[in-house]
C-alpha atoms as a PDB file:
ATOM      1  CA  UNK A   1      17.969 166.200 230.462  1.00  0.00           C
ATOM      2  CA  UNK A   2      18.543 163.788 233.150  1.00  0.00           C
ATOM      3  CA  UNK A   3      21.414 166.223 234.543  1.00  0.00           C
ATOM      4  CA  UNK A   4      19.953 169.065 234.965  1.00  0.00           C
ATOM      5  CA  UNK A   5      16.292 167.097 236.511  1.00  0.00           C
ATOM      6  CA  UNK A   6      19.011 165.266 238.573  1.00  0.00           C
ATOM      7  CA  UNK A   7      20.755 168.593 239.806  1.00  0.00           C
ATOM      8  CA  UNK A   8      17.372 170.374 240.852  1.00  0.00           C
ATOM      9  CA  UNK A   9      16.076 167.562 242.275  1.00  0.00           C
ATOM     10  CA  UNK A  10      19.360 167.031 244.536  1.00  0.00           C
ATOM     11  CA  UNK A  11      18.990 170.426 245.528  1.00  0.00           C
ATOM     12  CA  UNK A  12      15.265 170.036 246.318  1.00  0.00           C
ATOM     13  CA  UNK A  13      16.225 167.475 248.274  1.00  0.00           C
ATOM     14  CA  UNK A  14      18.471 168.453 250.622  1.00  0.00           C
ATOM     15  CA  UNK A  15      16.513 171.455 251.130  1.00  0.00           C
ATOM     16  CA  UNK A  16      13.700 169.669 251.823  1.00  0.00           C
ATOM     17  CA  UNK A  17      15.322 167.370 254.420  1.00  0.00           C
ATOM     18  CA  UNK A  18      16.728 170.913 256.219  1.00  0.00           C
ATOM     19  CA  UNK A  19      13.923 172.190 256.294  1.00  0.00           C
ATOM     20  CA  UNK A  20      12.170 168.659 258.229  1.00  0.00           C
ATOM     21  CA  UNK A  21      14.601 169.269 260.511  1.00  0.00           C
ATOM     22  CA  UNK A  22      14.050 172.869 261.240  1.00  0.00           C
ATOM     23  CA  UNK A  23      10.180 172.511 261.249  1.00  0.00           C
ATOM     24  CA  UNK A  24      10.947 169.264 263.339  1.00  0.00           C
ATOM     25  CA  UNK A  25      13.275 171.366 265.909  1.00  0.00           C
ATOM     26  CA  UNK A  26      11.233 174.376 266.042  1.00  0.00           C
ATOM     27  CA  UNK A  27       8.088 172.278 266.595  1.00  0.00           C
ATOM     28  CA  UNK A  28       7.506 172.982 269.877  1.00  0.00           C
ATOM     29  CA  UNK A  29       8.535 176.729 269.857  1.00  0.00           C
ATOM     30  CA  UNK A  30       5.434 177.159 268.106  1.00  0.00           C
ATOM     31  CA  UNK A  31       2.996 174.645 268.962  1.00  0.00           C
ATOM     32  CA  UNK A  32       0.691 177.737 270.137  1.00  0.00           C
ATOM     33  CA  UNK A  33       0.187 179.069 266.844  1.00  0.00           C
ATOM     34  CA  UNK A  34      -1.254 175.822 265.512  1.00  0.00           C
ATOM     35  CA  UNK A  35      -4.742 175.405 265.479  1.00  0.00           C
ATOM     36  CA  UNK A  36      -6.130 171.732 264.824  1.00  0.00           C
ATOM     37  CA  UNK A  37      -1.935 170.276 264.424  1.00  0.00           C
ATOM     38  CA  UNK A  38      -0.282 168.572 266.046  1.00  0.00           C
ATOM     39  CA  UNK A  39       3.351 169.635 266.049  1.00  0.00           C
ATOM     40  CA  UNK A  40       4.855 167.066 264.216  1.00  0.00           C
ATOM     41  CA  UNK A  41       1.786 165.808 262.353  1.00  0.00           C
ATOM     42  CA  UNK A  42       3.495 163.241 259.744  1.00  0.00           C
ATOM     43  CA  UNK A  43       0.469 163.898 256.849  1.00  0.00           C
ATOM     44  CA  UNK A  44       0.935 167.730 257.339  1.00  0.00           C
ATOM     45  CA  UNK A  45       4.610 167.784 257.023  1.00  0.00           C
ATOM     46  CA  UNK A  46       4.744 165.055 254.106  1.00  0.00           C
ATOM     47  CA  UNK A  47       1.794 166.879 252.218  1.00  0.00           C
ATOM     48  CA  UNK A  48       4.049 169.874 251.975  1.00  0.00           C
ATOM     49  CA  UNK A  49       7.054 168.098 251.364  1.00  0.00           C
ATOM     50  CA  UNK A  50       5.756 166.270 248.326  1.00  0.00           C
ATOM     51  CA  UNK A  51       3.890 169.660 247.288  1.00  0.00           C
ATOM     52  CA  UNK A  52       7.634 171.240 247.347  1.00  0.00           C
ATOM     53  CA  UNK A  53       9.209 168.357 245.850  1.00  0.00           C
ATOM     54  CA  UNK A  54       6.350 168.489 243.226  1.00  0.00           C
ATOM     55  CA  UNK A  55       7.282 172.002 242.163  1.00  0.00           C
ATOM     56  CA  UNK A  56      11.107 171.744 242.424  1.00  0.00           C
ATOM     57  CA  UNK A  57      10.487 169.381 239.963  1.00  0.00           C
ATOM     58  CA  UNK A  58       8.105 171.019 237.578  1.00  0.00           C
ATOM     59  CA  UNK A  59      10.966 173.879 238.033  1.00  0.00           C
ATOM     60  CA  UNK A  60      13.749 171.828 236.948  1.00  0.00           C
ATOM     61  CA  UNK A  61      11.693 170.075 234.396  1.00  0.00           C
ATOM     62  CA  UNK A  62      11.056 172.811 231.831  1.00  0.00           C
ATOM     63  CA  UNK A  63      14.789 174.166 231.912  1.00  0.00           C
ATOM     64  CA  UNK A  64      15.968 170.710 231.093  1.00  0.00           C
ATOM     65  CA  UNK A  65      13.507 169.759 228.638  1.00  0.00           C
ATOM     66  CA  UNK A  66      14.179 173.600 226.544  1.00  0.00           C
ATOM     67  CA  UNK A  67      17.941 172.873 226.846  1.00  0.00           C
ATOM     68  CA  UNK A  68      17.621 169.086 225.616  1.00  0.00           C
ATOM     69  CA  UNK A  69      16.265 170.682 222.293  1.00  0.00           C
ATOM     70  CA  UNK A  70      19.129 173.242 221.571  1.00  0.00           C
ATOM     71  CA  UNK A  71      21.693 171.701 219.206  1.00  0.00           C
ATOM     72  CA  UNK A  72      25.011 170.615 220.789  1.00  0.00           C
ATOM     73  CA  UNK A  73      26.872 172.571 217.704  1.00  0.00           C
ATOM     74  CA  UNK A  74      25.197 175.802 218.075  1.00  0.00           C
ATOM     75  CA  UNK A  75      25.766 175.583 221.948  1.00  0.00           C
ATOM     76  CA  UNK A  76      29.355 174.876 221.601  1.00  0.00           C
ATOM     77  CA  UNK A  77      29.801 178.006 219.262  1.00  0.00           C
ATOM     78  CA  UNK A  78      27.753 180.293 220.643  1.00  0.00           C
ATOM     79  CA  UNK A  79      30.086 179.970 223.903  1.00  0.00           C
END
């Protein structure tokens, strides 16, 4: 179980740190179409990166926890 949580999260993670960086570097680019923001409001931006770390994880949870019930026998000879 903690493999495949550790996988998603990884993944989650780096996608969550590009896209910091993107909203980051394209802050300013569109700074007009905020309305009460400021571009690089540190609540905003950590809000939704917890809120997509949150459901990477939920994602990754229930895959893991339905594969940490199957049998390792029946797996291996199903394959």
């Amino acid at each position: 179980m903690r493999l495949v949580l550790g996988e998603g999260v990884a993944l989650a993670a780096a996608g969550i740190a590009i896209g910091l960086g993107g909203a980051l570097g394209l802050a300013r680019a569109i700074e007009s179409q905020l309305y009460d923001v400021t571009p690089a409001d540190p609540l905003t931006l950590g809000g939704v990166a917890a809120l997509v770390g949150l459901v990477a994880f939920a994602a990754s949870a229930i895959p893991a926890r339905r594969a940490s019930r199957v049998d390792p026998v029946t797996a291996l000879r199903a394959q």
